[in-house]
C-alpha atoms as a PDB file:
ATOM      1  CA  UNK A   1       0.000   0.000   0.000  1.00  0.00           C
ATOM      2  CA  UNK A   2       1.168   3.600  -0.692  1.00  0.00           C
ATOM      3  CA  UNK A   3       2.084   6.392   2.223  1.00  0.00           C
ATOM      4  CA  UNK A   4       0.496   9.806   1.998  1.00  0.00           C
ATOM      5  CA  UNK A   5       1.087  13.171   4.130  1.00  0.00           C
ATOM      6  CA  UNK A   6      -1.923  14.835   5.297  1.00  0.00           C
ATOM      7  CA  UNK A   7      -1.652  17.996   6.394  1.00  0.00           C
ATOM      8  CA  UNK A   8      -4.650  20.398   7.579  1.00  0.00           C
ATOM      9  CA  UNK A   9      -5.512  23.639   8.483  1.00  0.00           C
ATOM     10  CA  UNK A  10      -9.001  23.806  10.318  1.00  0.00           C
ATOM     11  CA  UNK A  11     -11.907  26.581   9.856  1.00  0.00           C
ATOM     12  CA  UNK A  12     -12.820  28.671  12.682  1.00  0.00           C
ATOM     13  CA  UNK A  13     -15.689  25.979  12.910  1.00  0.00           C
ATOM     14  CA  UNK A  14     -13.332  23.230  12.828  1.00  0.00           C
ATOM     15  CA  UNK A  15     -11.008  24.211  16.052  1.00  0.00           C
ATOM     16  CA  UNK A  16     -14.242  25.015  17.603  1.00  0.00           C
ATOM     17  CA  UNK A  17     -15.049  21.689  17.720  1.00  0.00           C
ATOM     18  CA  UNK A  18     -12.113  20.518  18.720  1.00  0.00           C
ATOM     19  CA  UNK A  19     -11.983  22.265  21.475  1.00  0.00           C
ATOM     20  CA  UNK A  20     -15.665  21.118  22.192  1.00  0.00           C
ATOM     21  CA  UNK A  21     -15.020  17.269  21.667  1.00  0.00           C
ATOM     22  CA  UNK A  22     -11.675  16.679  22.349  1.00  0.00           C
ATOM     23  CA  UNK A  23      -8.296  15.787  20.565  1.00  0.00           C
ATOM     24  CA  UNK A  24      -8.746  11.970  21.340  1.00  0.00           C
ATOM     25  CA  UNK A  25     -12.288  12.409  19.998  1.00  0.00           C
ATOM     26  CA  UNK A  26     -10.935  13.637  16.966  1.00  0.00           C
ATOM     27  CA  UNK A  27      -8.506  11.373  16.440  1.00  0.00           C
ATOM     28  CA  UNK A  28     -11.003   8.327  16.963  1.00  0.00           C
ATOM     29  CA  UNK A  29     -13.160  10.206  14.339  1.00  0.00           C
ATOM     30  CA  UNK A  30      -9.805  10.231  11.904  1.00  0.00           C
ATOM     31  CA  UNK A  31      -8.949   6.503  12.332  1.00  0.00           C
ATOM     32  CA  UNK A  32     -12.236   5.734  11.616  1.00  0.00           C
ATOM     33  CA  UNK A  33     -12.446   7.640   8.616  1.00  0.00           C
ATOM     34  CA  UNK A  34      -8.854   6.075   6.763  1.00  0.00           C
ATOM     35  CA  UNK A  35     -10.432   2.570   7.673  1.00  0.00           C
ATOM     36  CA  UNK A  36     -13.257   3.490   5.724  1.00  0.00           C
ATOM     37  CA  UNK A  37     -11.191   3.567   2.974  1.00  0.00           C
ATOM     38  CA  UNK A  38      -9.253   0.758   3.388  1.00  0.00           C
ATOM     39  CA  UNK A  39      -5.508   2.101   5.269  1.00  0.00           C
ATOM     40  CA  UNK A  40      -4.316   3.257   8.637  1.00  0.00           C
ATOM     41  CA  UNK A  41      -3.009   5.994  10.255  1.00  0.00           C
ATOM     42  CA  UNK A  42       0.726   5.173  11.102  1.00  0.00           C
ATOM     43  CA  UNK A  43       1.211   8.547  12.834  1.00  0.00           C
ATOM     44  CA  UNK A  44      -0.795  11.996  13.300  1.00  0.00           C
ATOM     45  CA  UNK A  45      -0.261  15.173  15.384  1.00  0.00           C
ATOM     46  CA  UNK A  46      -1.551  18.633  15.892  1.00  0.00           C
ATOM     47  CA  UNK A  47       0.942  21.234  15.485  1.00  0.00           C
ATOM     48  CA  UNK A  48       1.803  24.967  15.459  1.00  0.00           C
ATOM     49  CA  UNK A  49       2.271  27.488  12.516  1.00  0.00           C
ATOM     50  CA  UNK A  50       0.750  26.886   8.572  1.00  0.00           C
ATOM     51  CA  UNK A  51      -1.055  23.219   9.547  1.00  0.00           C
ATOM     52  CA  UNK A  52      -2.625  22.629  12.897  1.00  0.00           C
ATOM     53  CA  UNK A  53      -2.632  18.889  12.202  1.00  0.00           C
ATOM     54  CA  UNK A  54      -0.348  16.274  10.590  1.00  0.00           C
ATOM     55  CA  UNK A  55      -1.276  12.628   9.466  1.00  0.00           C
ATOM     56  CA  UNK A  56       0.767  10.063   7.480  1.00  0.00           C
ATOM     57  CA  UNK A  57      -1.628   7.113   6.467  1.00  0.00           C
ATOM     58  CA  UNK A  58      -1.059   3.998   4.535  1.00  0.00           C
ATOM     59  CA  UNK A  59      -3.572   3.811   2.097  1.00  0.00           C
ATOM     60  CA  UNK A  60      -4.948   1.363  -0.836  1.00  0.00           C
ATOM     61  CA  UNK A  61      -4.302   3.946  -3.271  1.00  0.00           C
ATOM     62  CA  UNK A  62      -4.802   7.488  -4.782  1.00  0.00           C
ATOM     63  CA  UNK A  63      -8.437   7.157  -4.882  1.00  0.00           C
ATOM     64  CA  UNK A  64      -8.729   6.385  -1.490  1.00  0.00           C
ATOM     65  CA  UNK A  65      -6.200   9.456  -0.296  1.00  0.00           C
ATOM     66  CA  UNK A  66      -8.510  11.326  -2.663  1.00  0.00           C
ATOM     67  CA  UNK A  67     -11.825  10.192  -0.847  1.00  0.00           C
ATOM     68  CA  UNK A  68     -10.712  11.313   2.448  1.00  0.00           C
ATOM     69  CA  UNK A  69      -9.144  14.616   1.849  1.00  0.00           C
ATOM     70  CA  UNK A  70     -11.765  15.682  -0.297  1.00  0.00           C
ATOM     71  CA  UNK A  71     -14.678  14.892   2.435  1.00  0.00           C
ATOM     72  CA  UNK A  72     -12.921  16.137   4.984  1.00  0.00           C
ATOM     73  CA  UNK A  73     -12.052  19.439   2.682  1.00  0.00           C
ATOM     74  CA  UNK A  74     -16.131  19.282   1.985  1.00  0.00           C
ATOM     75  CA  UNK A  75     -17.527  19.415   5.342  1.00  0.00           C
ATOM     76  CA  UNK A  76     -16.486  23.049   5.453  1.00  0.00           C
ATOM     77  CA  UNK A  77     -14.331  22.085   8.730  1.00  0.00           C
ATOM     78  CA  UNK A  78     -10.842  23.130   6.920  1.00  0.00           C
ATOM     79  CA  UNK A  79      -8.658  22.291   4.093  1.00  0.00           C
ATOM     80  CA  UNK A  80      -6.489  19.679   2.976  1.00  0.00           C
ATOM     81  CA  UNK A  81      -3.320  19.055   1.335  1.00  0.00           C
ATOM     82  CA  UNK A  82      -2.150  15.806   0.471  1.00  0.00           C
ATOM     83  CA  UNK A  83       1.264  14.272  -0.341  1.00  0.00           C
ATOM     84  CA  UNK A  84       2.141  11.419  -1.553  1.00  0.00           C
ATOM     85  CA  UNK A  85       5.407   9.933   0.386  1.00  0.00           C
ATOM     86  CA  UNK A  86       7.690   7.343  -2.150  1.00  0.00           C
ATOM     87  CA  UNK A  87      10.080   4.896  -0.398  1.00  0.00           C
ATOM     88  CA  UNK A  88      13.553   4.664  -1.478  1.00  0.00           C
ATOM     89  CA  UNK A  89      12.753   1.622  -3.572  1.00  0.00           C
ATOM     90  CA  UNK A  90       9.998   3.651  -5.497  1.00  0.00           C
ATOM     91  CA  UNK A  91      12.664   6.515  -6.247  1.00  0.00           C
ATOM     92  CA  UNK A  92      15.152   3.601  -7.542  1.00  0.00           C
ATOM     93  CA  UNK A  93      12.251   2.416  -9.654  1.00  0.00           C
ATOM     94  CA  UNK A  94      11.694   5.601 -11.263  1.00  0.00           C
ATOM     95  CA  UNK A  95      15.366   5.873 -11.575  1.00  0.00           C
ATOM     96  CA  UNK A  96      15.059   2.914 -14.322  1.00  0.00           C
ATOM     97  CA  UNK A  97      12.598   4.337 -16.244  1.00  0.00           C
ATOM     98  CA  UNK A  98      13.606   5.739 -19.790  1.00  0.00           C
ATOM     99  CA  UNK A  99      12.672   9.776 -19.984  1.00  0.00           C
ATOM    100  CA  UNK A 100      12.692  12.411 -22.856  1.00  0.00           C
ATOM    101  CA  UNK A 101      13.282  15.822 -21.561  1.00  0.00           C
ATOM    102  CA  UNK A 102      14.154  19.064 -22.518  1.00  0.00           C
ATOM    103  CA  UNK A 103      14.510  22.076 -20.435  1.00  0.00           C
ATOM    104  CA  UNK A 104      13.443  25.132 -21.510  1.00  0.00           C
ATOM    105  CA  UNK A 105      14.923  27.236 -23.272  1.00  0.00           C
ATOM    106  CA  UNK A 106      17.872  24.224 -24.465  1.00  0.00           C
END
């Protein structure tokens, strides 16, 4: 399965009800949303500065990275940006494969 960073800034509604509910709440809520698309959240934290919370999951694929950030980004209750994370075998993959390039202005 493929890794993905989430990273999210909530709305005014969204810290609201964080601070309402509960981190652990939230965080129950969050697990049970990535295994409703088939991965798991290997690590997530709330932080300071341009994203108040951090997530990588392991997830079936791009469709189901997809899903989540884009319901989450829906409900209105902040936005989400979504990376996906390679593993040094994936970057020695794409090492291997054959590419025609030119920069501009060559």
């Amino acid at each position: 399965m493929a890794h993905y960073l989430f990273r999210a800034r909530y709305s005014q509604q969204g810290i609201q009800g964080v601070l309402k509910e509960g981190a652990a709440s939230r965080l129950k809520a969050i697990n049970d949303l990535v295994a409703s698309v088939g991965g798991q959240v290997e690590a997530a934290y709330w932080a300071f500065g341009d994203d108040d919370f951090i997530m990588i999951a392991e997830l079936p694929g791009n469709a189901a990275a997809a899903a989540a950030a884009t319901r989450v980004s829906a409900s209105g209750v902040g936005g989400v940006t979504t990376t996906v994370l390679l593993t040094a075998a994936d970057v020695d993959e794409a090492r291997g494969v054959g590419v025609t390039y030119r920069p501009p202005g060559a």
